[in-house]
Structures are given as structure tokens and as C-alpha cells.
Protein backbone atom coordinates (compact mmCIF):
# COMPACT_ATOMS: atom_id res chain seq x y z
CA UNK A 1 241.08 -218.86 -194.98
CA UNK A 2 238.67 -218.42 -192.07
CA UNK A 3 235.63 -219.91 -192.40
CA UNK A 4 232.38 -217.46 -192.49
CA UNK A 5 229.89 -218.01 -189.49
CA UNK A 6 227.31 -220.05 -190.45
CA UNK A 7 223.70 -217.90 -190.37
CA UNK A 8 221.53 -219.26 -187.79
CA UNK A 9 217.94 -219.69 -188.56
CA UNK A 10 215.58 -219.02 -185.84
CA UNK A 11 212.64 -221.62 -185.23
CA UNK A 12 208.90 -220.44 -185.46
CA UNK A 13 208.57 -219.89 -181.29
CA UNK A 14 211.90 -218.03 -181.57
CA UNK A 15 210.79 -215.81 -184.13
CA UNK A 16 207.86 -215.28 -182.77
CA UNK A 17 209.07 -215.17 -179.39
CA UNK A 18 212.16 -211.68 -181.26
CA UNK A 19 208.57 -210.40 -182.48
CA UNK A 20 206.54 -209.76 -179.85
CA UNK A 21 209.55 -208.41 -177.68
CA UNK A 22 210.22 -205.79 -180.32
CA UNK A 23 206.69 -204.64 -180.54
CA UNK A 24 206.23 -204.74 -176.86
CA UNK A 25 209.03 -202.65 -176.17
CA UNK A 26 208.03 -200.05 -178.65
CA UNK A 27 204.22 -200.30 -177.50
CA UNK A 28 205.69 -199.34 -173.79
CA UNK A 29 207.33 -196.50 -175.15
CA UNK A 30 205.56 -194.59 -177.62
CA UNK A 31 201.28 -194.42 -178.10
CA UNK A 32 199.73 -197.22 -180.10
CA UNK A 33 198.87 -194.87 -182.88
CA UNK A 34 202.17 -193.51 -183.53
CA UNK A 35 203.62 -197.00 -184.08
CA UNK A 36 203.88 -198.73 -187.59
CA UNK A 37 203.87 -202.47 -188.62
CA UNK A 38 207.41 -201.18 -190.48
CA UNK A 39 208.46 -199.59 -187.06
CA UNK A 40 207.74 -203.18 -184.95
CA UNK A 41 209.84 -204.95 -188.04
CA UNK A 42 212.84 -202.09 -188.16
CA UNK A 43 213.13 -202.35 -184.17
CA UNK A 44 212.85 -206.48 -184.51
CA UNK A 45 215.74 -206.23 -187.55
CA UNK A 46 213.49 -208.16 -189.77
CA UNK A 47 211.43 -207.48 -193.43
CA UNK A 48 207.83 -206.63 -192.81
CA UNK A 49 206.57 -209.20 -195.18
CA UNK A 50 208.63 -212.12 -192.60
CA UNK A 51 206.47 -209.93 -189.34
CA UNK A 52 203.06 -210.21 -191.62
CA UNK A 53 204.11 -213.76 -191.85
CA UNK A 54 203.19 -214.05 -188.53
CA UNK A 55 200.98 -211.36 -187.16
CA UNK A 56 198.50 -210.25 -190.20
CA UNK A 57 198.39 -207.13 -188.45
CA UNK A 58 199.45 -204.06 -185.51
CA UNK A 59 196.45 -205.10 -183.73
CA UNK A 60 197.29 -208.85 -183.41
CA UNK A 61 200.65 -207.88 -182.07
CA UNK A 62 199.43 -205.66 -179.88
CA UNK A 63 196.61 -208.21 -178.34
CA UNK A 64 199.22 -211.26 -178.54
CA UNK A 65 201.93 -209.09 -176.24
CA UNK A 66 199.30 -207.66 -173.80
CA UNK A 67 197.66 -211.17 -173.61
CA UNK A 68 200.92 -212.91 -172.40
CA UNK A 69 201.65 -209.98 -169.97
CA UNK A 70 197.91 -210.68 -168.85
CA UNK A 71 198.28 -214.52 -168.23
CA UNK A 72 202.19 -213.52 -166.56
CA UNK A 73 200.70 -211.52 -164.10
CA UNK A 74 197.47 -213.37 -163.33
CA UNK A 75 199.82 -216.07 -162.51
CA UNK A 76 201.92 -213.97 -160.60
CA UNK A 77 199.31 -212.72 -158.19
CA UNK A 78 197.47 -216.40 -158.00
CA UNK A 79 196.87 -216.30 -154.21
CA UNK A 80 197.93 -219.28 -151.78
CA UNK A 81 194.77 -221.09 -150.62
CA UNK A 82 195.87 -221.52 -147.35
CA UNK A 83 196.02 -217.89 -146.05
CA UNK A 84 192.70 -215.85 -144.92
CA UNK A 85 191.22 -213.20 -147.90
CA UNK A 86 193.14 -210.31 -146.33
CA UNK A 87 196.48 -212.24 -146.02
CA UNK A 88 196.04 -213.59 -149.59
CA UNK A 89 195.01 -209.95 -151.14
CA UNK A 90 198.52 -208.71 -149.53
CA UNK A 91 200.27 -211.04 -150.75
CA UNK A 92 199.38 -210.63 -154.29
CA UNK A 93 199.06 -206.69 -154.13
CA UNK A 94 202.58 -207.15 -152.62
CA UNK A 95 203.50 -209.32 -156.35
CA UNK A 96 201.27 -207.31 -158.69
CA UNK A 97 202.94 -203.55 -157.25
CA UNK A 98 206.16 -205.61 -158.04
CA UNK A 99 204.89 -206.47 -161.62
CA UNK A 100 204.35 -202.78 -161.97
CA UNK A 101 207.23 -201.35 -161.22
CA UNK A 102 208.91 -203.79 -163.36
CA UNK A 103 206.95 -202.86 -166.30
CA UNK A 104 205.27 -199.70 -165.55
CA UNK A 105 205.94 -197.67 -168.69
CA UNK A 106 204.22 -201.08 -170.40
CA UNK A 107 201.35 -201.19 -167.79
CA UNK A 108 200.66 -197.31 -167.77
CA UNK A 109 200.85 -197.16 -171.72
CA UNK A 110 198.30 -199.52 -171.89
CA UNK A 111 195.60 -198.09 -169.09
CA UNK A 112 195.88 -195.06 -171.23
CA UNK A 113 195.21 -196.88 -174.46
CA UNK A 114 192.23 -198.31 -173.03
CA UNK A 115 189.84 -195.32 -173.49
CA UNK A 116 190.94 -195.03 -177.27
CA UNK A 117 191.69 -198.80 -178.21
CA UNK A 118 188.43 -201.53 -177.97
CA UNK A 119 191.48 -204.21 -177.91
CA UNK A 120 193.34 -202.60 -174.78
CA UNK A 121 190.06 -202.19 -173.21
CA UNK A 122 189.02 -205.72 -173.87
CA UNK A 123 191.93 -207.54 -172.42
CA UNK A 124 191.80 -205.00 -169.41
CA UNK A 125 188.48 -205.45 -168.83
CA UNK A 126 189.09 -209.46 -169.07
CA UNK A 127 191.64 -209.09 -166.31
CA UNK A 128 189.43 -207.18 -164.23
CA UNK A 129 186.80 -209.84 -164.42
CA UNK A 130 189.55 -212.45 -163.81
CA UNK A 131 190.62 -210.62 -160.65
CA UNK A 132 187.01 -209.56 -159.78
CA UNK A 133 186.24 -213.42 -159.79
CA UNK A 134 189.08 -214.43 -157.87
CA UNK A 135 188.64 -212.07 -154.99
CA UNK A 136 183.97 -213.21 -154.92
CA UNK A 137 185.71 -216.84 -154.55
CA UNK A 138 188.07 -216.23 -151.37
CA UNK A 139 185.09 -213.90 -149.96
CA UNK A 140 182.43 -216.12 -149.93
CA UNK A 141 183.72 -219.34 -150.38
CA UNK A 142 182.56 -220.28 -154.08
CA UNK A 143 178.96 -219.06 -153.26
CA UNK A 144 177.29 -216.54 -155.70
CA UNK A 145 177.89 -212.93 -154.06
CA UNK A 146 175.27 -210.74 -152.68
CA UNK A 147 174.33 -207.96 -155.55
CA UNK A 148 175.97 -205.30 -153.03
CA UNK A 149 179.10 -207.45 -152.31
CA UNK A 150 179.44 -207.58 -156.09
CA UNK A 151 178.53 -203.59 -156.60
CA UNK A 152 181.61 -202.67 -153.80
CA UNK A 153 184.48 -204.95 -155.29
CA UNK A 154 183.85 -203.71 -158.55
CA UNK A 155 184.20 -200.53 -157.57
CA UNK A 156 187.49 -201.25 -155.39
CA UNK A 157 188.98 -202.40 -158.33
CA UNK A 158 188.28 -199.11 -160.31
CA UNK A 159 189.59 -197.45 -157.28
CA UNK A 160 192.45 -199.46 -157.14
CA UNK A 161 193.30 -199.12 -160.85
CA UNK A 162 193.30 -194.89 -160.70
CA UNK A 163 195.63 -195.50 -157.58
CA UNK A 164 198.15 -197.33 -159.41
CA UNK A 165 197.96 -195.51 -162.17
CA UNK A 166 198.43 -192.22 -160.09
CA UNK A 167 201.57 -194.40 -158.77
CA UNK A 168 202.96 -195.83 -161.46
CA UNK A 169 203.22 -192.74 -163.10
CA UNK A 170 204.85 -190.55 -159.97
CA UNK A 171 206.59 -193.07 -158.26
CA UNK A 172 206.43 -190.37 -155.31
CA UNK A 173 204.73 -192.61 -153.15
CA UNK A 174 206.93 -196.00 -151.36
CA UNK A 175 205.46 -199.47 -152.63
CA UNK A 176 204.58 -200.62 -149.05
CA UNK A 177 202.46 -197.51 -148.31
CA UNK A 178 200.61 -198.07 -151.62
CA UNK A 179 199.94 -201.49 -150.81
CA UNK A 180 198.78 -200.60 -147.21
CA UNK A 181 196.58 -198.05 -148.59
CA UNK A 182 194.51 -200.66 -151.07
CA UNK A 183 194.13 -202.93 -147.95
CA UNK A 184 192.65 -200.27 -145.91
CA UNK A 185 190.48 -199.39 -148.54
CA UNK A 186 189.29 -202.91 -149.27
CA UNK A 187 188.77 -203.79 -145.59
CA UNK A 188 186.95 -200.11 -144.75
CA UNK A 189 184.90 -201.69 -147.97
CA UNK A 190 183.82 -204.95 -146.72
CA UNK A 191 183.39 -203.81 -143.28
CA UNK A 192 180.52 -200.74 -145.08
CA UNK A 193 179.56 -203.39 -147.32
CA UNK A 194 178.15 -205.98 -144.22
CA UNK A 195 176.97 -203.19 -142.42
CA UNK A 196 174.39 -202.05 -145.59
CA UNK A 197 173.61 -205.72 -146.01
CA UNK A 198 173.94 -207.78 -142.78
CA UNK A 199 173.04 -211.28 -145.07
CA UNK A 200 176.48 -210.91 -146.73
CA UNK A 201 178.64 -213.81 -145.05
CA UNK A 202 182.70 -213.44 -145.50
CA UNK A 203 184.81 -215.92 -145.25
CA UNK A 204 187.59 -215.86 -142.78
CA UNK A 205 189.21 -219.30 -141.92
CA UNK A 206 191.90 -220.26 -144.39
């Protein structure tokens, strides 16, 4: 008589891990609203009591898979010290267009949640500020930023997001012209920028 396979229990970070892949993939597909704790647990092949076990609810799912796709691709883009603030800004556009097209139907579902969901604008908006930050360091060097230095990255970063999302959307347009176009942009920036305020310094040597 054959013996039965034996059931294999998954441990907590597996679980967790079968979770928040099911409820990502549906969150990349369909809008937030239209998705159901008993949809995530159906896709996941689970009860929904064992996915309230370990998210109490859609929002915690939802914040808990964005997060991690927020700390993947901060990582991803984490410039290399060594290069000058143009080299290291096309470098990471070059990984973070990447990232997109990878997961754009994840990325773009969430830009458009943002104007209707505080969470998916919170965790956007801590991204920005992550990136914003990032950028201020390799410009001046760890100094505080002029007030007009700060004004004209933060609104290259708007800029840039409407871009991608134009892009990420179409697809129409080839990843290396994208990229060339956001460099452009942010150089034609700083280059404005010093001209209105000839006291902001930019750092150049790696």
C-alpha cells in the first residue's frame, strides 16, 4: 500500500512570506478597493481566519507588501560613493527604470492608489523623502541645502515621478532614452538652480 505524502507545515516566515506574495500579486492587478481579505486568502489557498492570523487587516497587507518593495528598491538604487552625483544618479535611474519594468503593473497600481489611499501615499511619500535625502547628500556633501536647492529637487522628483508613470504605463518610449531624459532634466535643473542662487556649492569630485 503506498504510503500518503506526509502534509508539510509551513513555518511562520514561510507563511508569511505565501501571504504577502498572494496579496501583492492581486494588489498589482486589480484596484485596492475591489480586493477582499477573502480574495488575498482564496488566491493564497488558505482560510481567512489562518490570513487574520497574521495580518489583522487589508490595510496591513497592503503596507507590509509595499514596504518590502520600498526597502528592495531603495537598496537597489543605493548609489556607489565613489562616482561623481551625475554618474551615481545614472547609475541608479539605470537600476530603478529596471525595477520598473520588472514590476510596473505593481509600481503603477500603486502611484494611482496614492491620491485615494493615506497608506499608499504615506509609504510613497517616505520614499520620496528617502530619495530626496539621498540625492541633498551627494550634492552638497552632507551640508544642509540652500532653501532653493531644496525647492528644485523636490520638484525634479515630482517631475520625474509623472515621467515614469507616463512610461510605465505606454512602454512607447526605450528605457535608455527615458533615463537620458531625467538626466537632462536634473542637470538643466542644477545648472538654473546655481544660476538663481550663486551661494549654492555642488559637489563634483567623487
Amino acid at each position: 500500500m503506498a504510503e500518503q505524502p506526509a502534509y508539510k507545515r509551513l513555518d511562520v516566515d514561510e507563511r508569511r512570506r505565501q501571504l504577502l506574495d498572494a496579496g501583492a500579486q492581486l494588489f498589482s492587478e486589480r484596484a485596492y478597493e475591489e480586493i477582499s481579505m477573502r480574495d488575498i486568502a482564496h488566491a493564497a489557498g488558505v482560510s481567512k481566519p489562518l490570513l487574520y492570523h497574521y495580518f489583522r487587516s487589508k490595510t496591513d497587507l497592503f503596507k507590509a507588501a509595499i514596504a518590502e518593495h520600498a526597502a528592495e528598491l531603495q537598496s537597489t538604487i543605493e548609489p556607489d560613493s565613489e562616482q561623481d552625483p551625475l554618474e551615481q544618479l545614472a547609475v541608479s535611474l539605470d537600476k530603478y527604470l529596471a525595477w520598473i519594468e520588472t514590476n510596473a503593473r505593481a509600481w503603477v497600481k500603486l502611484m494611482q492608489s496614492a491620491a485615494a489611499l493615506p497608506e499608499a501615499r504615506e509609504l510613497i511619500e517616505g520614499f520620496r523623502q528617502r530619495t530626496m535625502a539621498l540625492v541633498l547628500t551627494q550634492l552638497t556633501g552632507g551640508q544642509p541645502p540652500r532653501p532653493l536647492l531644496r525647492a528644485a529637487i523636490t520638484g525634479w522628483l515630482g517631475y520625474m515621478d509623472a515621467v515614469l508613470l507616463d512610461w510605465a504605463e505606454t512602454k512607447d518610449i526605450p528605457r535608455d532614452r527615458i533615463r537620458d531624459l531625467l538626466i537632462n532634466t536634473f542637470a538643466a535643473t542644477l545648472t538654473l538652480t546655481q544660476q538663481l542662487d550663486p551661494k549654492i556649492k555642488i559637489e563634483t569630485d567623487s
